[in-house]
Protein backbone atom coordinates (compact mmCIF):
# COMPACT_ATOMS: atom_id res chain seq x y z
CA UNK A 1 -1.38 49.06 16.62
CA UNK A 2 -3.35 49.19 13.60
CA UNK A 3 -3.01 47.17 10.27
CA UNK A 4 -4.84 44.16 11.85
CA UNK A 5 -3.05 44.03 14.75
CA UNK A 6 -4.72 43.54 18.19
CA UNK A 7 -4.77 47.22 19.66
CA UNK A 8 -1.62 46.84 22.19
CA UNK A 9 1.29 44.83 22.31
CA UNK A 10 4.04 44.40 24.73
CA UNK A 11 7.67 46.07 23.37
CA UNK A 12 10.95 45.13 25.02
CA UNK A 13 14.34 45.94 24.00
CA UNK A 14 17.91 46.80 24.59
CA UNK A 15 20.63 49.19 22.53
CA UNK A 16 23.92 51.54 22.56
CA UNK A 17 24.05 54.78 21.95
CA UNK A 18 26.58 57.22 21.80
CA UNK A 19 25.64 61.05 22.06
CA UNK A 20 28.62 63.52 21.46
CA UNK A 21 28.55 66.84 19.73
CA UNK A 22 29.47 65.75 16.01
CA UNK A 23 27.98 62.22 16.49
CA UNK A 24 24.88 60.65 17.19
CA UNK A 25 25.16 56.56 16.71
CA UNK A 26 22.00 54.48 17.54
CA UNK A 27 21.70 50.36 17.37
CA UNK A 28 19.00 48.78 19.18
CA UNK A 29 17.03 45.58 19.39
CA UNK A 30 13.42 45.12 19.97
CA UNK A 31 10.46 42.20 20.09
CA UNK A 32 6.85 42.51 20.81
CA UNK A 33 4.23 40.10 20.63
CA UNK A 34 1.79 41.69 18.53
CA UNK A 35 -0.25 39.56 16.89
CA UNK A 36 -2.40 39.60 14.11
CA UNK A 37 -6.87 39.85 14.13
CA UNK A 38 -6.39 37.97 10.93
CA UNK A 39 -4.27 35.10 11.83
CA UNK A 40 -5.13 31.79 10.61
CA UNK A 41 -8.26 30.77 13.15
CA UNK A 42 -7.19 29.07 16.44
CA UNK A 43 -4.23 30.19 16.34
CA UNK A 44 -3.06 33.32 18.43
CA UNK A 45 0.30 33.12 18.07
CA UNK A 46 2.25 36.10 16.54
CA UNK A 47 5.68 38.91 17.49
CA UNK A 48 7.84 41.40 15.57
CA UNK A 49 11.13 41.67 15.94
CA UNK A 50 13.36 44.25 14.94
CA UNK A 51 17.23 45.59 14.39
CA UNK A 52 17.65 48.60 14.15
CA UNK A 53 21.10 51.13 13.56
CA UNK A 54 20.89 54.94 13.15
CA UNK A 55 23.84 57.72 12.66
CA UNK A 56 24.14 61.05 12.41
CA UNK A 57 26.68 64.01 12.10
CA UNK A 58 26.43 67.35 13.35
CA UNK A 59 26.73 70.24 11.39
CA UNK A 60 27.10 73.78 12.46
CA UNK A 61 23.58 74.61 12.30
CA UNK A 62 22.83 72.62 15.53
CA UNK A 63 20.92 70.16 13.31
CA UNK A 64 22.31 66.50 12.94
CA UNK A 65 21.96 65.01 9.83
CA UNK A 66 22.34 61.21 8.37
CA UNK A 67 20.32 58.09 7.69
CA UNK A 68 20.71 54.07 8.81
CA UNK A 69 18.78 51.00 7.98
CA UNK A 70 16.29 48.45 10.24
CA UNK A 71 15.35 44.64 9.68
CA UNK A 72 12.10 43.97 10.83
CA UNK A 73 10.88 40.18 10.76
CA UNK A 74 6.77 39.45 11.52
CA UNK A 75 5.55 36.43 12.15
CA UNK A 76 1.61 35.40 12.65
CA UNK A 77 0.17 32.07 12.49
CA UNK A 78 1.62 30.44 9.62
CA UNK A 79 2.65 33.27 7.67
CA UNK A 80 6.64 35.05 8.73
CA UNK A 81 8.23 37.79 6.53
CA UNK A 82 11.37 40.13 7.21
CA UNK A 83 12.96 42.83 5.65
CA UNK A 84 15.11 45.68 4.98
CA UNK A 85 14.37 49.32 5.13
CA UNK A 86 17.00 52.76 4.97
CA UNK A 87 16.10 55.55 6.35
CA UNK A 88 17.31 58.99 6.23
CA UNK A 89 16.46 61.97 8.41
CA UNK A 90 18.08 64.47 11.03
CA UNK A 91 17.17 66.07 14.70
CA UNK A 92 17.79 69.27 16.33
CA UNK A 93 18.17 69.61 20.09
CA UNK A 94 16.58 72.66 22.03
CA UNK A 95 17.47 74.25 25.38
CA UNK A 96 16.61 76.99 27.26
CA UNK A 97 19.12 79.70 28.55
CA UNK A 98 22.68 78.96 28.51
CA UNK A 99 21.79 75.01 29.07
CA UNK A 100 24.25 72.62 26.71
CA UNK A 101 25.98 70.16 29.46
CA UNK A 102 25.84 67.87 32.04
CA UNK A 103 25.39 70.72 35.01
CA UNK A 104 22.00 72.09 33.81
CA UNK A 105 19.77 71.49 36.44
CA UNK A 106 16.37 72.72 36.29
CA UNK A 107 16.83 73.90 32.74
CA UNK A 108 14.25 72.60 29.95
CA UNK A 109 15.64 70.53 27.16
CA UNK A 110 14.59 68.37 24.04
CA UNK A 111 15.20 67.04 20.77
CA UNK A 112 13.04 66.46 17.77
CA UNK A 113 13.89 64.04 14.79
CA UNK A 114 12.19 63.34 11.72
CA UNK A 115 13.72 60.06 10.13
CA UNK A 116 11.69 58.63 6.62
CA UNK A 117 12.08 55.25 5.70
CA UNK A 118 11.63 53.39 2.13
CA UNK A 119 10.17 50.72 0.93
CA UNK A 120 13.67 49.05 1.06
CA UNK A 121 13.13 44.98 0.31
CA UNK A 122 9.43 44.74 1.81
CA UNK A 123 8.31 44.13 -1.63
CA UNK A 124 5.11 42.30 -0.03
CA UNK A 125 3.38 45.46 1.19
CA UNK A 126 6.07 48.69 0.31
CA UNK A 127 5.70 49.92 4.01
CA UNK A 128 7.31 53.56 4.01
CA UNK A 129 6.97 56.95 5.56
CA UNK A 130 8.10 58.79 8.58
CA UNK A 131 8.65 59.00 11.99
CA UNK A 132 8.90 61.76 14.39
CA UNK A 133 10.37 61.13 17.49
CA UNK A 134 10.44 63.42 20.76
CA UNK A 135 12.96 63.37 23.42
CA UNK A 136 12.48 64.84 27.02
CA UNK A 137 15.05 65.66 28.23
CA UNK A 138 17.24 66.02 25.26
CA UNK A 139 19.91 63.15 25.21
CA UNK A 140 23.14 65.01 24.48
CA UNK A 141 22.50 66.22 28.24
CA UNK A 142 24.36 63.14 30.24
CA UNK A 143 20.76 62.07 32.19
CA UNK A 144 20.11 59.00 33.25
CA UNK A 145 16.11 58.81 32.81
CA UNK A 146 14.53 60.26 29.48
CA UNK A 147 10.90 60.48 28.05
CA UNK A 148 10.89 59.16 24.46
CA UNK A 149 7.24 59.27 22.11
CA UNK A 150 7.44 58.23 18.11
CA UNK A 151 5.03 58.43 16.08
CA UNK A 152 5.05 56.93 12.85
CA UNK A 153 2.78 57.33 9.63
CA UNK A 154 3.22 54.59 7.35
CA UNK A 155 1.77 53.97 3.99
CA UNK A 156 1.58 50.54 2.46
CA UNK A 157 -0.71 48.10 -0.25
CA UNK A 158 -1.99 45.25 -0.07
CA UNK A 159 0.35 41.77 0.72
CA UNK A 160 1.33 41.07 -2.70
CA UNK A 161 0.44 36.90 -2.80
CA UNK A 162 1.40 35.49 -6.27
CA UNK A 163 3.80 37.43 -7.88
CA UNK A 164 3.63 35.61 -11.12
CA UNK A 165 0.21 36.91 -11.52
CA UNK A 166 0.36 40.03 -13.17
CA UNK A 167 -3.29 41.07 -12.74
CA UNK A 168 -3.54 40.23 -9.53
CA UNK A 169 -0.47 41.60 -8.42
CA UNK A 170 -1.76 45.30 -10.32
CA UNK A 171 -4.44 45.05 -8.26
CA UNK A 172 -2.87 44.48 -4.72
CA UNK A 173 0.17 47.17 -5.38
CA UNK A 174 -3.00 49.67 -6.10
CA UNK A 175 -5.11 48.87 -3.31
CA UNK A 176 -2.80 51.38 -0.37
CA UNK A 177 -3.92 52.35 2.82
CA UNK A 178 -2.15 54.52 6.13
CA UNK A 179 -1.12 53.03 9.20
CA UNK A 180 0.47 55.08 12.24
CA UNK A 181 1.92 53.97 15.72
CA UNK A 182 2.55 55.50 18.73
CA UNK A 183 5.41 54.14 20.83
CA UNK A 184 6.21 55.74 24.56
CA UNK A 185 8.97 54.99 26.31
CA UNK A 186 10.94 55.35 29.16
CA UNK A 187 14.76 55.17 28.66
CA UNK A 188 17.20 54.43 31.32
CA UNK A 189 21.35 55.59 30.74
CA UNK A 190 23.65 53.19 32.44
């Protein structure tokens, strides 16, 4: 997981989605318990949590195109922070031969999406950056099972600890480093 995180943490999480050819609408929820190598000692306790809503509109091209927002609260020892983040981004889908319904057995499909997020109100480390995600098989086929992998490239500064202090506040906002994820899952339609 990066960002002084143990290496792997459990995800879990539930959402809607509608998939339709001018509209793509996302919500989800998620929680994992990822917990900090930094956490105050003794104490192992730690999760993120997450909201997250998405929508797009197709546009003759065949790409979809729009933005949403996420809230994202971390908590690890004695320290808890949440925020707000937009995003904005699109996705294309990608068959093979005549495949763009239901019936396509057999045929190869996918989508790609490329969403950026800002800084929004995480004004303690300015987290932004993108994320690519990768369906299998796309999801405006009506599957039941589908293969999704994001991978996300963040860049952030240092937690900002006394904002009153001017000099040391310079000095954490200039101090950035990367962090990426990599999140597989396995979707199952209802």
């Amino acid at each position: 997981m990066g960002a002084n995180y143990h290496p792997f943490a459990l995800l879990g999480g539930a959402g809607f989605r509608v998939d339709s050819d001018h509209l793509i609408l996302d919500l989800n929820g998620s929680y994992d318990n990822g917990r900090k190598d930094n956490a105050d000692a003794g104490d192992s306790t730690g999760y993120d949590r997450g909201l997250n809503g998405e929508m797009y509109f197709g546009i003759a091209s065949g790409w979809s195109l729009g933005g949403g927002a996420r809230w994202t609260e971390v908590f690890s020892g004695k320290q808890r922070e949440s925020y707000w983040q937009p995003s904005f981004g699109g996705n294309k889908d990608f068959f093979t031969g005549s495949c763009r319904h239901e019936n396509c057995q057999g045929e190869f499909s996918m989508r790609i999406g490329v969403d950026y997020f800002l800084s929004g109100t995480d004004k303690q480390n300015g987290s932004h950056g993108p994320r690519i995600s990768f369906f299998l098989p796309s999801p405006s086929l009506k599957r039941r099972l589908f293969f999704r992998e994001s991978l996300g490239i963040y860049a952030y500064h240092d937690t900002v600890t006394d904002a009153t202090n001017p000099v040391l506040t310079r000095a954490q906002l200039a101090n950035r480093s990367f962090n990426s994820f990599l999140e597989l899952t396995l979707m199952y339609r209802f």
